[in-house]
Protein backbone atom coordinates (compact mmCIF):
# COMPACT_ATOMS: atom_id res chain seq x y z
CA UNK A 1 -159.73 296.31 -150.65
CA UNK A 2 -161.82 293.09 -150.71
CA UNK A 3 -160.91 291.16 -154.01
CA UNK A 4 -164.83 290.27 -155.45
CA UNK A 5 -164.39 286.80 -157.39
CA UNK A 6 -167.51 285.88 -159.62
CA UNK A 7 -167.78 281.96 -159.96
CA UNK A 8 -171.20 281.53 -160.29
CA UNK A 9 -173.88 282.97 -162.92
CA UNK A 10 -177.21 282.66 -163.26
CA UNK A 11 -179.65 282.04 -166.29
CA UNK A 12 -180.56 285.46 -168.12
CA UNK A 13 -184.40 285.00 -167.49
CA UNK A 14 -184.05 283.99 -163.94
CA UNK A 15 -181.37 287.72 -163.68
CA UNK A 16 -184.61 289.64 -165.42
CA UNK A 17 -187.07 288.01 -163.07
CA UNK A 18 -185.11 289.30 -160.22
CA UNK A 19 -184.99 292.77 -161.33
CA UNK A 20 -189.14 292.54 -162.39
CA UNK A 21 -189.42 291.50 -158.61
CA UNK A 22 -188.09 294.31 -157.35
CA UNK A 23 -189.39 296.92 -159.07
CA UNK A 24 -192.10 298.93 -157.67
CA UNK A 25 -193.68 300.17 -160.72
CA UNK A 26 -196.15 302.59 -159.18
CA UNK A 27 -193.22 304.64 -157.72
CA UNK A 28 -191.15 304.49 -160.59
CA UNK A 29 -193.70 305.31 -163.53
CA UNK A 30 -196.95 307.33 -163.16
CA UNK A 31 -199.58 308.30 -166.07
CA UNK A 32 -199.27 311.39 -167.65
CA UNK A 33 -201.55 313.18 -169.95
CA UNK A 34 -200.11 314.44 -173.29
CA UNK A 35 -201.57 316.11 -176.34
CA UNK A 36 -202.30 313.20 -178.70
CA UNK A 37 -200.39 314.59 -181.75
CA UNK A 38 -197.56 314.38 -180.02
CA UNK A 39 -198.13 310.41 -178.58
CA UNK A 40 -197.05 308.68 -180.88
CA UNK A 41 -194.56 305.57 -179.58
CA UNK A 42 -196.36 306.34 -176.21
CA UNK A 43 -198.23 303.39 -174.21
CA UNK A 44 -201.62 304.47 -173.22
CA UNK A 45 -202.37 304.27 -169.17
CA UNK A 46 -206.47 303.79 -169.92
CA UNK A 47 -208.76 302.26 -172.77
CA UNK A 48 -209.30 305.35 -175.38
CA UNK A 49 -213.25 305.78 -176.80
CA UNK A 50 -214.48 307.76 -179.56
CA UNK A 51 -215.69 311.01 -179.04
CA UNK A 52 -216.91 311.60 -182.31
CA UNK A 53 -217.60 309.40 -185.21
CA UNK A 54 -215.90 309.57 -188.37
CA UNK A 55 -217.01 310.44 -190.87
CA UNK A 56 -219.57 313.08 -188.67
CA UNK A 57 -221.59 312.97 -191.74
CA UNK A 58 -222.52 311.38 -194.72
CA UNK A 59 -220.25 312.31 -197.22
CA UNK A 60 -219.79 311.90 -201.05
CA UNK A 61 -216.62 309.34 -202.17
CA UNK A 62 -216.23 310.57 -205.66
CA UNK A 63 -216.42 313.70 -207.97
CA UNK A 64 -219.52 313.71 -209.65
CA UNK A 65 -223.52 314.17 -209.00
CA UNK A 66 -225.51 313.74 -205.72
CA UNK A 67 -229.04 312.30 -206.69
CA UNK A 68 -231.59 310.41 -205.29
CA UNK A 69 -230.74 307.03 -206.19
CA UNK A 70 -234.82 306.40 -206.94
CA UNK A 71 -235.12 308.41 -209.51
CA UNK A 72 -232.33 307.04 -211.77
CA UNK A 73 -233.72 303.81 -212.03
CA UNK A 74 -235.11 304.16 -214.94
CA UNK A 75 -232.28 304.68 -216.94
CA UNK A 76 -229.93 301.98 -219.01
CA UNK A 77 -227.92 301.55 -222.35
CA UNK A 78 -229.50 303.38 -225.06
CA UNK A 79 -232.41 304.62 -223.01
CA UNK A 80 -230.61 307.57 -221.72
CA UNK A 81 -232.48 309.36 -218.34
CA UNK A 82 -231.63 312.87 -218.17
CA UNK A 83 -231.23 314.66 -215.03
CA UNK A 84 -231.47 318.92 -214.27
CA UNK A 85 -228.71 320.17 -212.11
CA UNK A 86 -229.38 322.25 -208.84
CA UNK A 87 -232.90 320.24 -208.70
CA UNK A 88 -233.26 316.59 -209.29
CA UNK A 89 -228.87 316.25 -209.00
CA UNK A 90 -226.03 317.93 -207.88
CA UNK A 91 -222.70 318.61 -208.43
CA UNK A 92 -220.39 317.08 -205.27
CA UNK A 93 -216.51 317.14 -205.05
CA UNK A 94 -215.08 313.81 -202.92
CA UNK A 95 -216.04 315.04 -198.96
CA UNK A 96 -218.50 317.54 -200.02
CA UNK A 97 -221.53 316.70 -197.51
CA UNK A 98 -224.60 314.68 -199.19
CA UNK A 99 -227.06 317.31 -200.24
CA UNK A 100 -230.32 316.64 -198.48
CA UNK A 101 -232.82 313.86 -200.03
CA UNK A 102 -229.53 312.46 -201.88
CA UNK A 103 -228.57 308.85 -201.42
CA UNK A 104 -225.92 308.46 -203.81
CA UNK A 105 -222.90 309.74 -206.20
CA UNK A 106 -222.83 308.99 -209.64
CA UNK A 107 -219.14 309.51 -210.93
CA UNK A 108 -218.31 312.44 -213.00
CA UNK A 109 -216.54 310.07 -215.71
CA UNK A 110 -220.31 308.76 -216.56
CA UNK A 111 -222.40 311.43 -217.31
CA UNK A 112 -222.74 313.35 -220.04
CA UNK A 113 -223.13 317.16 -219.68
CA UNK A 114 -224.94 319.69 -222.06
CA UNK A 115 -225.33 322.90 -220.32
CA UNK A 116 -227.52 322.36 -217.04
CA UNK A 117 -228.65 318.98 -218.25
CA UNK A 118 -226.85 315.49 -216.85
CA UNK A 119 -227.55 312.73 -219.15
CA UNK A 120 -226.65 309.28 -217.69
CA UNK A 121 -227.46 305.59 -219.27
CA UNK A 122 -226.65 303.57 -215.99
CA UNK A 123 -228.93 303.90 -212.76
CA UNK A 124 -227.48 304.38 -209.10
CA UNK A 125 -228.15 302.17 -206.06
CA UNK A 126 -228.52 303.27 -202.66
CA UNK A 127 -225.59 304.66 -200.89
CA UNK A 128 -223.64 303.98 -204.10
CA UNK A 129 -219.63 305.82 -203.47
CA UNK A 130 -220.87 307.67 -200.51
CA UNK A 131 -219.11 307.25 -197.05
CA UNK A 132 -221.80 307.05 -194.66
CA UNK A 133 -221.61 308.46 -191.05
CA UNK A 134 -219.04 306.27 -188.50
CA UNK A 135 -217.98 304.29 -191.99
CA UNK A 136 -214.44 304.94 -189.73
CA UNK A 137 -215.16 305.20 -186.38
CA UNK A 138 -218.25 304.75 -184.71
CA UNK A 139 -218.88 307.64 -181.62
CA UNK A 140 -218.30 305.93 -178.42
CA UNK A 141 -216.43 302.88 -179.55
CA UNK A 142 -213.05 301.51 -177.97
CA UNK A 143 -210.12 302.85 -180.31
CA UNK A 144 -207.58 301.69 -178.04
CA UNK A 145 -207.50 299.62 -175.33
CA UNK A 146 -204.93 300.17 -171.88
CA UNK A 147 -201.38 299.42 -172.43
CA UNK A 148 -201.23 299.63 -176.28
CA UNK A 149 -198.33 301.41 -177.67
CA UNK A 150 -199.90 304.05 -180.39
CA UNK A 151 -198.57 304.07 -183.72
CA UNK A 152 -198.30 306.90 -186.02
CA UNK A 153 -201.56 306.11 -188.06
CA UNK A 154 -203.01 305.32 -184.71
CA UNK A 155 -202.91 309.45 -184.24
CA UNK A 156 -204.83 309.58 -187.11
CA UNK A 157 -207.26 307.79 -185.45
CA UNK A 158 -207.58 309.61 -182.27
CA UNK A 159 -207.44 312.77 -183.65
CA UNK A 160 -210.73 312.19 -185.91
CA UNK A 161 -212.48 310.57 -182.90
CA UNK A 162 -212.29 314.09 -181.59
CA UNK A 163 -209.50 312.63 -178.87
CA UNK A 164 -206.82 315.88 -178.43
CA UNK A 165 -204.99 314.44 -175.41
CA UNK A 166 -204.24 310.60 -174.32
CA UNK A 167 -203.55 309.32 -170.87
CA UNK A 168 -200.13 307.59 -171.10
CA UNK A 169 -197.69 306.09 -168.82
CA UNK A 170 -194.37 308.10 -168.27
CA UNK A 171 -191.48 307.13 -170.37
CA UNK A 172 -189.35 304.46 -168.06
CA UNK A 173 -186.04 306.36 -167.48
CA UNK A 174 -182.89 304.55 -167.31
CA UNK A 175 -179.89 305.78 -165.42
CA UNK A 176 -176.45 304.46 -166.18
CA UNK A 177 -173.30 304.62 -163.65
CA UNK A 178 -170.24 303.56 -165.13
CA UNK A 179 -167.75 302.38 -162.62
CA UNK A 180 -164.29 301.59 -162.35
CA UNK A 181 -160.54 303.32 -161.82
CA UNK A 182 -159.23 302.34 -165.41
CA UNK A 183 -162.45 303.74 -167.50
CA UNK A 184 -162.00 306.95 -169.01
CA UNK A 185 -164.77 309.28 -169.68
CA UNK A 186 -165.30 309.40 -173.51
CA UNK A 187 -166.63 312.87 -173.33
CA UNK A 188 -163.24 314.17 -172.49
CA UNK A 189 -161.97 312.68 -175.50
CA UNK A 190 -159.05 311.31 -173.42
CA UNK A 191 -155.98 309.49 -174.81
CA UNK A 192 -155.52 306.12 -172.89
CA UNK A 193 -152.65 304.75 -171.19
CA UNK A 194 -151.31 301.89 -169.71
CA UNK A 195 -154.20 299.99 -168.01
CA UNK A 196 -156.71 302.28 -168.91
CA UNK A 197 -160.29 302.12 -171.17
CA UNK A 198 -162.47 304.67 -173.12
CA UNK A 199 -166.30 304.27 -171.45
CA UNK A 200 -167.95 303.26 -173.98
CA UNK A 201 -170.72 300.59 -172.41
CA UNK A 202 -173.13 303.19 -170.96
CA UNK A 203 -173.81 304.57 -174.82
CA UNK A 204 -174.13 300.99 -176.64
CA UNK A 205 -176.59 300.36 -173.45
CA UNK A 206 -178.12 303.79 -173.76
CA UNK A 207 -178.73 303.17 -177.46
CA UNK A 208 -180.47 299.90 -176.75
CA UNK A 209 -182.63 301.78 -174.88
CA UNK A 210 -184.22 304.69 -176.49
CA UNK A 211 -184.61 302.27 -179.54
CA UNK A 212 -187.34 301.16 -176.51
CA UNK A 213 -188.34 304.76 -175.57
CA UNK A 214 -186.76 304.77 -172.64
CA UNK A 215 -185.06 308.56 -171.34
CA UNK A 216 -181.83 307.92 -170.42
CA UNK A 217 -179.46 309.52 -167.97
CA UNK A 218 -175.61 308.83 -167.98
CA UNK A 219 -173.59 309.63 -165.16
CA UNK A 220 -169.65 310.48 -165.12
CA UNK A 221 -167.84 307.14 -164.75
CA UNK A 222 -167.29 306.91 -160.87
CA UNK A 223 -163.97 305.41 -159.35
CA UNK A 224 -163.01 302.78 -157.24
CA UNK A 225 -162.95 304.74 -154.40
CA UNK A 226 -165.54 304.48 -150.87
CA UNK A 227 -165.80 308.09 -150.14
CA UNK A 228 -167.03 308.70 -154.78
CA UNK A 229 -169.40 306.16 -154.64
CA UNK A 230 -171.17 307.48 -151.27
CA UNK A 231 -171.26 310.58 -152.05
CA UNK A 232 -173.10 309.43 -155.26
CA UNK A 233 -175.21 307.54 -153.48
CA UNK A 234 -175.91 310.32 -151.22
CA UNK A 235 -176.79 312.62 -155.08
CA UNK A 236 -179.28 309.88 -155.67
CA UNK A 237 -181.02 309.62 -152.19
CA UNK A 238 -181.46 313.59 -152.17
CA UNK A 239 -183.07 312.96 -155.89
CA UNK A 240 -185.27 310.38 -154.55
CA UNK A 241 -183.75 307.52 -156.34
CA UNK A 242 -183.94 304.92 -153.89
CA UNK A 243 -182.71 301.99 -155.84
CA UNK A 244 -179.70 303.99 -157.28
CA UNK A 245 -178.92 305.45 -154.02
CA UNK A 246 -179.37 301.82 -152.01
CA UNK A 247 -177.01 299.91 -155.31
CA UNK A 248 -173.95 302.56 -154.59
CA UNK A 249 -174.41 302.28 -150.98
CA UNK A 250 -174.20 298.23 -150.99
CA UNK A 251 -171.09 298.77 -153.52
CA UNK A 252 -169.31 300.93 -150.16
CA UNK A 253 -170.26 298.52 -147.52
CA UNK A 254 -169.35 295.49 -149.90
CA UNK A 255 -166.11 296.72 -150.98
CA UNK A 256 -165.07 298.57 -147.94
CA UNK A 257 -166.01 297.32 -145.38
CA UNK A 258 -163.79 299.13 -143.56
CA UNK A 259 -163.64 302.54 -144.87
CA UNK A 260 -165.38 305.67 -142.42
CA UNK A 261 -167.44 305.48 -145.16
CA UNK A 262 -168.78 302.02 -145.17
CA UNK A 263 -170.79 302.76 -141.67
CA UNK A 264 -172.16 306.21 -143.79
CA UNK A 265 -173.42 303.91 -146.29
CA UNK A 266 -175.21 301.38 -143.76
CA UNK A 267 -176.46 304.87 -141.89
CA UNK A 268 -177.71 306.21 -145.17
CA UNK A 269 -179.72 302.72 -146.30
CA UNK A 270 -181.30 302.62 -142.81
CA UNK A 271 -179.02 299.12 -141.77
């Protein structure tokens, strides 16, 4: 076997720029549509707009009375205005809608009731503790824009823009092939001897990943042997993963060059 002897490295952003160059993105990740409850950590494949706005309607802010802000203005410290419930004010719990011809909330904490009568000594202003229509989110706005990763409050957001399911790119999936004749497979729990390692790389790498939301595959560590690594190859062709299937077939033809199996490889990667 061909004895590989590494004297030369190169920088760790050149070694990622290589890899960005050869990916083809558009085979290896598509857009998917999900429901948007469940896309959270997800990166969005289009710009997101409101369906709906939020709140849809105009909406009291505090417990108290809905009145027509107008007609309190009359009222002040020791000149007391009082108000009839059901006609010129009425009672509203925090989202209740505004009752029509009502501009504003006066809090519950300052009135003063005495059967159906509301007695108040402060006046309201317009709009005063009422959350007006799109106060949130405006119908038709951008909530998102193309490649942002959603957060969890950012469901929150879609979902009362009346947005149940989000176009989002695929998760990127990550397939790791340990390699070697002295690594053990850690899932057999084996005991090692002379000359021989537990696998353990694939599972700190594998970790490292998914804390990016990558899925990650982990194949059984494959030996040192030509006729393994083809035939692993030949798993990953049939599975249409080219650039798996093409990195174990350059690892036959590099390291046996003159193995049966070596001219299989070259066949198989279309030399």
């Amino acid at each position: 076997m061909k004895r590989n002897i590494y004297l030369k490295t190169i920088p760790p952003a050149e070694a990622v720029a290589r890899v960005k160059a050869s990916i083809d993105r558009e085979a290896l990740i598509r857009e998917e549509t999900i429901p948007s409850h469940e896309a959270s950590g997800r990166v969005l494949a289009h710009a997101v707009h409101a369906r709906y706005s939020s709140p849809t309607f105009h909406s009291a802010a505090m417990d108290g009375y809905a009145v027509n802000a107008r007609s309190t203005f009359a009222a002040r410290e020791g000149h007391p205005l009082t108000l009839k419930a059901g006609e010129t004010c009425f009672a509203v719990n925090t989202g209740h809608p505004m009752p029509e011809g009502c501009d504003a909330v006066i809090m519950i904490e300052q009135v003063v009731l005495d059967g159906g009568s509301v007695t108040i000594e402060a006046p309201a202003f317009p709009w005063q503790h009422v959350r007006r229509i799109g106060e949130d989110i405006v119908a038709t706005e951008l909530l998102f824009p193309r490649n942002h990763q959603l957060r969890p409050w950012d469901v929150g957001a879609l979902l009362s823009g009346g947005i149940w399911d989000v176009p989002v790119w695929e998760r990127v999936t990550v397939r790791i092939i340990p390699t070697g004749d002295e690594v053990l497979d850690f899932t057999t729990h084996p005991d090692p001897g002379k000359g021989q390692v537990v696998e353990s790389n694939s599972q700190m790498l594998a970790a490292l990943a998914r804390e990016l939301g990558c899925v990650v595959e982990r194949a059984a560590p494959v030996p040192d042997n030509p006729e393994a690594m083809y035939y692993v190859g030949r798993l990953y062709q049939e599975a249409g993963d080219t650039e798996n299937a093409n990195a174990m077939f350059d690892q036959v033809v590099g390291n046996f060059p003159d193995s049966e199996y070596a001219s299989r490889a070259q066949s198989a990667r279309g030399y």
